[in-house]
PDB file of N, CA and C in Angstrom:
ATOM      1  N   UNK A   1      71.116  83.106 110.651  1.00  0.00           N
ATOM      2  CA  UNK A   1      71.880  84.330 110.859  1.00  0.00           C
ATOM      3  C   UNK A   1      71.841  85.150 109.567  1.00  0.00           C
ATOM      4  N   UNK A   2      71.612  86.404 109.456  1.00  0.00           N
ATOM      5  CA  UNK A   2      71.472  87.052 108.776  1.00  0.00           C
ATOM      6  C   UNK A   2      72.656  88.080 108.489  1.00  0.00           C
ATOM      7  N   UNK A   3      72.922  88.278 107.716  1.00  0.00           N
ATOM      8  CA  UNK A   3      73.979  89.203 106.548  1.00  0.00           C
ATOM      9  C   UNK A   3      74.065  90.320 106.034  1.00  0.00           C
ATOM     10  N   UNK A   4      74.477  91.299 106.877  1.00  0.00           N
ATOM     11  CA  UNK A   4      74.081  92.707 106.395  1.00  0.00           C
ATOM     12  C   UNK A   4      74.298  93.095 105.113  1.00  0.00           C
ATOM     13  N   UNK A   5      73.615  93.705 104.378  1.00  0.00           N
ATOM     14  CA  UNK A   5      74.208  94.552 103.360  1.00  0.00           C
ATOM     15  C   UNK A   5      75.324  95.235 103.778  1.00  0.00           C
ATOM     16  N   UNK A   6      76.138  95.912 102.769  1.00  0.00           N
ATOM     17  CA  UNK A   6      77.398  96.363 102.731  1.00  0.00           C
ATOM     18  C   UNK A   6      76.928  98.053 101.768  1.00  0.00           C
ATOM     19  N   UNK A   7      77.721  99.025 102.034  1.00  0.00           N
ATOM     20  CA  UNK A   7      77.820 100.124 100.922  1.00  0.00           C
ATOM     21  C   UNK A   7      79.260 100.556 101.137  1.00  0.00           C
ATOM     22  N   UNK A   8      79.168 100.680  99.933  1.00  0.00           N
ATOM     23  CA  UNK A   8      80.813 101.426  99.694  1.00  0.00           C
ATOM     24  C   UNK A   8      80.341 103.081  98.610  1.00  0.00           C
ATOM     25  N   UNK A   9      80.986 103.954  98.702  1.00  0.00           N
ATOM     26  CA  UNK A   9      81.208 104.826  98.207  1.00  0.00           C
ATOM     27  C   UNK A   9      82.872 105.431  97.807  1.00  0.00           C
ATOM     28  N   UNK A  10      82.590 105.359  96.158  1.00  0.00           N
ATOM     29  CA  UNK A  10      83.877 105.738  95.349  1.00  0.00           C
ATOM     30  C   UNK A  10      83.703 106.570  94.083  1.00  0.00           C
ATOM     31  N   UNK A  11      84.622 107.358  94.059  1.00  0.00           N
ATOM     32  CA  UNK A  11      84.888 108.110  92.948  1.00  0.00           C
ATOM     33  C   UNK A  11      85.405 106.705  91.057  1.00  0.00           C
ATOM     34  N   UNK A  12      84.827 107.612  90.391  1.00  0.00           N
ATOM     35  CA  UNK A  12      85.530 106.888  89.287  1.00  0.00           C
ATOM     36  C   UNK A  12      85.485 107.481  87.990  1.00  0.00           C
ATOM     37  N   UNK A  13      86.433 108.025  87.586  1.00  0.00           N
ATOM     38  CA  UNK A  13      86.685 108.806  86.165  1.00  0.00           C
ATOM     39  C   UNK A  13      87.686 107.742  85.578  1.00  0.00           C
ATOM     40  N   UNK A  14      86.812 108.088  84.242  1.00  0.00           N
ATOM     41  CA  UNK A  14      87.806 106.988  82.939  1.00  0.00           C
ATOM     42  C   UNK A  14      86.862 107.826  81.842  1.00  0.00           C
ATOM     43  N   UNK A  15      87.888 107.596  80.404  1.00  0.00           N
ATOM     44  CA  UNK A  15      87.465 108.160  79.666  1.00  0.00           C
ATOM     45  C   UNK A  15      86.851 107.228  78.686  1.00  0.00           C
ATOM     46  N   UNK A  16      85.936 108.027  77.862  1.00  0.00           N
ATOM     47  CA  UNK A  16      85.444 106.886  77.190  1.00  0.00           C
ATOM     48  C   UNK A  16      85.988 105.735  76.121  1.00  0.00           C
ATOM     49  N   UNK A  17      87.383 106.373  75.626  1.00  0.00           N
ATOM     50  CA  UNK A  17      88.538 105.367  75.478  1.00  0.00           C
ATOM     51  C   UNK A  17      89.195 104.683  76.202  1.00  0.00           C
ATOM     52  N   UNK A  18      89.039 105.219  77.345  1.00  0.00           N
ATOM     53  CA  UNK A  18      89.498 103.152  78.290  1.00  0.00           C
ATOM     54  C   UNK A  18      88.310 102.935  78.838  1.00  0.00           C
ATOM     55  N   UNK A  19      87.216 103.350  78.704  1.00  0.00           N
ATOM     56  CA  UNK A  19      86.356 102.129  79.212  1.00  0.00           C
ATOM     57  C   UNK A  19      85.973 101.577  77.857  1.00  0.00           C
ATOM     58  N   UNK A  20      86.283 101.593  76.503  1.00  0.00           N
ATOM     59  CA  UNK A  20      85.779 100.892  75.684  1.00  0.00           C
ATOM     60  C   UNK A  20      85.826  99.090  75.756  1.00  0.00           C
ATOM     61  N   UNK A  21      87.107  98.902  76.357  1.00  0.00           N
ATOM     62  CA  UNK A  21      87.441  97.452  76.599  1.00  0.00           C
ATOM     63  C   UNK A  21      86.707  97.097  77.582  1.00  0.00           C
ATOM     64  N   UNK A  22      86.308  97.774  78.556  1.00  0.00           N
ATOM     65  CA  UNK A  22      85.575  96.906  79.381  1.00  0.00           C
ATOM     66  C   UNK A  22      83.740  96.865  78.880  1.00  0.00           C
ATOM     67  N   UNK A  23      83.439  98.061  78.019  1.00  0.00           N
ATOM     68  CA  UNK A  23      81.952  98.208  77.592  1.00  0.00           C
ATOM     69  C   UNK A  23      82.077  96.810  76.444  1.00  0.00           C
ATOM     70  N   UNK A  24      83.265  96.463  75.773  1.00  0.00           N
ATOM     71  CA  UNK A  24      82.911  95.593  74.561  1.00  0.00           C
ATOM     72  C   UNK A  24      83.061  93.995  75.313  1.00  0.00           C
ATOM     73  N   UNK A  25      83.335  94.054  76.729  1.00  0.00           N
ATOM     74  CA  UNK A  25      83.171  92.695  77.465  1.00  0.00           C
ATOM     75  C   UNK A  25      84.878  91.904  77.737  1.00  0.00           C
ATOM     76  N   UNK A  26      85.994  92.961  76.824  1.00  0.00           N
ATOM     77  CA  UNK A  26      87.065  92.407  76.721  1.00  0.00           C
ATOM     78  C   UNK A  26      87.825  92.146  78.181  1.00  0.00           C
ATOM     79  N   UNK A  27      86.992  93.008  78.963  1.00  0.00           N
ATOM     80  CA  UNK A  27      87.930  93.279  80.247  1.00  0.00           C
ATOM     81  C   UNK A  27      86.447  93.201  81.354  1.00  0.00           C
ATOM     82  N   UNK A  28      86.623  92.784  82.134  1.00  0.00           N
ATOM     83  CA  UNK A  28      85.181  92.300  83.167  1.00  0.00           C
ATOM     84  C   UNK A  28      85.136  93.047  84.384  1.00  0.00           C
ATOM     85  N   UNK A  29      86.489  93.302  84.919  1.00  0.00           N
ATOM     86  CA  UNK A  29      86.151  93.921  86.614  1.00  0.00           C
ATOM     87  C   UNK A  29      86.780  95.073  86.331  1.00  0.00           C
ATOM     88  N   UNK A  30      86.284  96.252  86.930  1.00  0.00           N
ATOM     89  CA  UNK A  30      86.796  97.614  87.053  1.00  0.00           C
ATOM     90  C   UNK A  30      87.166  98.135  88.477  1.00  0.00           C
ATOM     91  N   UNK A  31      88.334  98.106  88.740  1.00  0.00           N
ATOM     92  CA  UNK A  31      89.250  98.379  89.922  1.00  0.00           C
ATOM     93  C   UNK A  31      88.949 100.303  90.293  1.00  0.00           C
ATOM     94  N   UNK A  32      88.386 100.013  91.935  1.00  0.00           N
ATOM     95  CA  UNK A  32      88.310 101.320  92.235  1.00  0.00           C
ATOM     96  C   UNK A  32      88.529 101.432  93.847  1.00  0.00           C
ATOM     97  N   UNK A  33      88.735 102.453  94.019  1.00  0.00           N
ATOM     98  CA  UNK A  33      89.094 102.683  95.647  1.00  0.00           C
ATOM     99  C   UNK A  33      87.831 103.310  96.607  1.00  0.00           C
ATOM    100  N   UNK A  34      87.516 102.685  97.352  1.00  0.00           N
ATOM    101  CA  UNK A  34      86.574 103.448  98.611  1.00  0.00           C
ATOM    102  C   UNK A  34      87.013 104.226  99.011  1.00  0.00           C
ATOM    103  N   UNK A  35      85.867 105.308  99.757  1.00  0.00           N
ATOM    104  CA  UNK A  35      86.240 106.159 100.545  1.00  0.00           C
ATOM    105  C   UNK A  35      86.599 106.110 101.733  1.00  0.00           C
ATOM    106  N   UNK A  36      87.283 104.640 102.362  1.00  0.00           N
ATOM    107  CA  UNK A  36      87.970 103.868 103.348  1.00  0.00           C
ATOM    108  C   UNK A  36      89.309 103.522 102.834  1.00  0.00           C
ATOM    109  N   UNK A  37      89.787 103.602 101.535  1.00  0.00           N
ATOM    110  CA  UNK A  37      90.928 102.974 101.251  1.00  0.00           C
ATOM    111  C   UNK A  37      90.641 101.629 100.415  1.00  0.00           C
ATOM    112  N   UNK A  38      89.662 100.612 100.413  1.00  0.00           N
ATOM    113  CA  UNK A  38      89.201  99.874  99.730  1.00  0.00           C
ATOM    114  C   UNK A  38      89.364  99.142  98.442  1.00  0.00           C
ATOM    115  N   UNK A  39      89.952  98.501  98.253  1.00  0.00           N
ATOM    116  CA  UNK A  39      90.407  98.470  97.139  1.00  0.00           C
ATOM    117  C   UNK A  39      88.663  97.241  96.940  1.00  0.00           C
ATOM    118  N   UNK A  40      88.013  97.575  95.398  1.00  0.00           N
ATOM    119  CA  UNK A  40      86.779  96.717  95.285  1.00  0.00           C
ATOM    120  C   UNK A  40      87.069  96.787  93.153  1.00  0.00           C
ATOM    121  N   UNK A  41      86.408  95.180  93.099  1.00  0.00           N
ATOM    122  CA  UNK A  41      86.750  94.756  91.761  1.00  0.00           C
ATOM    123  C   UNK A  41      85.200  94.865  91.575  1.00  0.00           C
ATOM    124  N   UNK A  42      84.569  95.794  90.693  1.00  0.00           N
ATOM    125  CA  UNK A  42      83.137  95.415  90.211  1.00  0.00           C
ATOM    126  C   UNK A  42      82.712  95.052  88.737  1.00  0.00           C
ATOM    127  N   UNK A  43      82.134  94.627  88.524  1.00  0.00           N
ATOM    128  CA  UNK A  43      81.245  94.437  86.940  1.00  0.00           C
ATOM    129  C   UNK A  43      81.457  95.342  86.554  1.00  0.00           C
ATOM    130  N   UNK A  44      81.875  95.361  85.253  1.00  0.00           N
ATOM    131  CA  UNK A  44      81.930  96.521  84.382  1.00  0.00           C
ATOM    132  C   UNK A  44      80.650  96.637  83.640  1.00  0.00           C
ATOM    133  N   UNK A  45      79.952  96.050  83.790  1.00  0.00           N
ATOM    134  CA  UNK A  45      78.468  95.573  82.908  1.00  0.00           C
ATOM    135  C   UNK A  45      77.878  96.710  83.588  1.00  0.00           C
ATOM    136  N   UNK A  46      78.121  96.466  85.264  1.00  0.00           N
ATOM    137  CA  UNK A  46      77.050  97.591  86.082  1.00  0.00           C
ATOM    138  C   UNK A  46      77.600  99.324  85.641  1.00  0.00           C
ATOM    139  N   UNK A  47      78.789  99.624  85.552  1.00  0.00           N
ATOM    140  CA  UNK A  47      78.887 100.592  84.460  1.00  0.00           C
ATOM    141  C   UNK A  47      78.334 101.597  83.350  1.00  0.00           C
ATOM    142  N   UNK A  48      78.194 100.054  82.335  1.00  0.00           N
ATOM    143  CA  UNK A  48      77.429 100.542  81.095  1.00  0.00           C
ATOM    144  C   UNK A  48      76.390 101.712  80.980  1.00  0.00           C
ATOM    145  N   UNK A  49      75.281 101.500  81.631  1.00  0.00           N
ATOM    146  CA  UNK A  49      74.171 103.122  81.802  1.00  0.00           C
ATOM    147  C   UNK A  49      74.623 104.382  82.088  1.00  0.00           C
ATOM    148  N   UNK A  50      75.888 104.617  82.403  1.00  0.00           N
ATOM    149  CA  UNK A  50      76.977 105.737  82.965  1.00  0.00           C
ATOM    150  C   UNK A  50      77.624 106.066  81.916  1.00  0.00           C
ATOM    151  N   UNK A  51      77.661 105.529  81.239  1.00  0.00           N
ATOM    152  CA  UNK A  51      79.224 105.584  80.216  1.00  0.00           C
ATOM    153  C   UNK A  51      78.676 107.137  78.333  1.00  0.00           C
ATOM    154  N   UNK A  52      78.790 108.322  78.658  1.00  0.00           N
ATOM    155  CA  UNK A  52      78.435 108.965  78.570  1.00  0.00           C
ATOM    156  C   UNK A  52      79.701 109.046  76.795  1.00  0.00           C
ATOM    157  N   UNK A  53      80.142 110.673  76.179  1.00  0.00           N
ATOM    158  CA  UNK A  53      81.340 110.513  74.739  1.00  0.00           C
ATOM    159  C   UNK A  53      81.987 110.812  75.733  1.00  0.00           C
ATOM    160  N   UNK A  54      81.944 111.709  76.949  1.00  0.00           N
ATOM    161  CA  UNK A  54      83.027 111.745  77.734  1.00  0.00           C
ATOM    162  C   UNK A  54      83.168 110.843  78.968  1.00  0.00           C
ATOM    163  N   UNK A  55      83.180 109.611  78.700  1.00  0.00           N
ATOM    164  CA  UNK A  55      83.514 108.692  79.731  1.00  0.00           C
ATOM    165  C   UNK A  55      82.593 108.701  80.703  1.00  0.00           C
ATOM    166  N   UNK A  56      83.084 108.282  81.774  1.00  0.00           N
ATOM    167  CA  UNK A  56      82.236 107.993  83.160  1.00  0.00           C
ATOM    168  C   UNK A  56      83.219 108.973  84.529  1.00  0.00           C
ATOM    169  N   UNK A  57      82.625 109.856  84.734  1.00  0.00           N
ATOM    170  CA  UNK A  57      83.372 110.625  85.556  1.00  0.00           C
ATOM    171  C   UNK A  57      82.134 110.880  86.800  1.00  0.00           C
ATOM    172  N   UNK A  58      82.000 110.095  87.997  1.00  0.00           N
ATOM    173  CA  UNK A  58      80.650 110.287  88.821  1.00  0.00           C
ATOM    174  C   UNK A  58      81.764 110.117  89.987  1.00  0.00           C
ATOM    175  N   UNK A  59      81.056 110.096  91.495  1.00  0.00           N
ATOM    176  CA  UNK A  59      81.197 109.797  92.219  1.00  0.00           C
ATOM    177  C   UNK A  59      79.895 108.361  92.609  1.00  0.00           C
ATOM    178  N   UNK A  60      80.070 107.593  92.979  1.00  0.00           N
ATOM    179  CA  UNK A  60      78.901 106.531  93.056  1.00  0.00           C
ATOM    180  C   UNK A  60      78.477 105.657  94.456  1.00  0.00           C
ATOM    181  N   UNK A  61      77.755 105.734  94.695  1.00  0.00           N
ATOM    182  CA  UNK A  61      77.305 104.400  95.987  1.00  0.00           C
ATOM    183  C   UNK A  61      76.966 103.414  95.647  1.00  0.00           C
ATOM    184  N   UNK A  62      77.372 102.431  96.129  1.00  0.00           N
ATOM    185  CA  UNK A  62      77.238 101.015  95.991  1.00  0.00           C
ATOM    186  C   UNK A  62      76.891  99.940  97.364  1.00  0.00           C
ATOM    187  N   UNK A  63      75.708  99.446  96.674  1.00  0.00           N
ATOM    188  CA  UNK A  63      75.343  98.543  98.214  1.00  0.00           C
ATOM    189  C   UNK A  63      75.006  97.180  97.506  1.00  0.00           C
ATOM    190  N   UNK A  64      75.560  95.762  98.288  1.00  0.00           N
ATOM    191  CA  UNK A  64      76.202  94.650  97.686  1.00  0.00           C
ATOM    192  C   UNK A  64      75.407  93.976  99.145  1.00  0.00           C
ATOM    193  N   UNK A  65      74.629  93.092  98.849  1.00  0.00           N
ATOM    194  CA  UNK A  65      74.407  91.868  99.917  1.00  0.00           C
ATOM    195  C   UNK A  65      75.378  91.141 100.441  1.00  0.00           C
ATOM    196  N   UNK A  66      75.164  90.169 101.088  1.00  0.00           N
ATOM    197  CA  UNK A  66      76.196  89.719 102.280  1.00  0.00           C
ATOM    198  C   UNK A  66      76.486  88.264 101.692  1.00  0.00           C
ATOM    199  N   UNK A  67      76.262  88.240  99.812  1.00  0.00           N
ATOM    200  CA  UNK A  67      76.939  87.325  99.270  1.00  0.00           C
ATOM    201  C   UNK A  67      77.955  88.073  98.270  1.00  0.00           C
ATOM    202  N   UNK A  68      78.009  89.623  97.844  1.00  0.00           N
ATOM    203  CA  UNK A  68      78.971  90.332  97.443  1.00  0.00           C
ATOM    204  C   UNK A  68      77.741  90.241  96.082  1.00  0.00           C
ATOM    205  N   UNK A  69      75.952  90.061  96.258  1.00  0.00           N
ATOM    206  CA  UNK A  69      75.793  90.275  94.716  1.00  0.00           C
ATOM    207  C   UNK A  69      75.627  91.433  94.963  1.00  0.00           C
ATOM    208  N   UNK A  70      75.431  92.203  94.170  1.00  0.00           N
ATOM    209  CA  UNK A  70      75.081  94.047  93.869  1.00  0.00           C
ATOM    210  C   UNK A  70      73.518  93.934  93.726  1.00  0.00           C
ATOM    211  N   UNK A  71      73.394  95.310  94.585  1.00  0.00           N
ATOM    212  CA  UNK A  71      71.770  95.577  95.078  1.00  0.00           C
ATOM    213  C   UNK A  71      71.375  96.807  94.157  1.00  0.00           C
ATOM    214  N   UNK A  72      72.385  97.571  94.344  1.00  0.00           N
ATOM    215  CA  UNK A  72      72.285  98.963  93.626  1.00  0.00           C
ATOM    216  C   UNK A  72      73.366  99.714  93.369  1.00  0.00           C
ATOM    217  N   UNK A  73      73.131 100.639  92.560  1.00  0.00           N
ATOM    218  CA  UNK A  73      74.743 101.094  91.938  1.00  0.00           C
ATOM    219  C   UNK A  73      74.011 102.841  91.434  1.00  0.00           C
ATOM    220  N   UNK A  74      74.426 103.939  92.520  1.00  0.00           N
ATOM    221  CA  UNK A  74      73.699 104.867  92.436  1.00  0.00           C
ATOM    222  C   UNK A  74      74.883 105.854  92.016  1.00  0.00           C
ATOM    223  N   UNK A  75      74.961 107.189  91.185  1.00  0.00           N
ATOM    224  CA  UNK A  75      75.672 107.901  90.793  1.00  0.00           C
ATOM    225  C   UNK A  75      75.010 109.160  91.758  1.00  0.00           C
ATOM    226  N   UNK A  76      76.459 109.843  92.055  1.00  0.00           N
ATOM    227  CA  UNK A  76      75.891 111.209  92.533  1.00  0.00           C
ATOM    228  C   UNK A  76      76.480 112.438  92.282  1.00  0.00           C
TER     229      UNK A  76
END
């Protein structure tokens, strides 16, 4: 039996002073809401390439296999 992929789509602004704790590894999951209501804990690692002097302010898609690993992590 096979396992669909999953996508979620969420907004996420933080500035680049609070994401410093999670870019230096101090803090691991970054709490955000779907555009369902969703509450989803992701890697802050997957982050990092985003993280701009003014923070991370994107809207993003996210599609996660049907073990919850992450496939892709797209900004739009």
């Amino acid at each position: 039996m096979s396992v669909q992929n999953r996508q979620f789509q969420f907004p996420l602004n933080i500035s680049y002073q609070e994401f410093l704790p999670y870019y230096r590894g101090e803090v691991n999951k970054v709490e955000v809401v779907d555009s369902k209501g969703q509450t989803l804990w992701v890697n802050a690692k997957h982050f990092r390439p985003f993280l701009t002097s003014n923070g991370i302010r994107a809207y993003f898609c996210m599609t996660i296999d049907g073990q919850g690993n992450l496939i892709s992590l797209k900004k739009y």
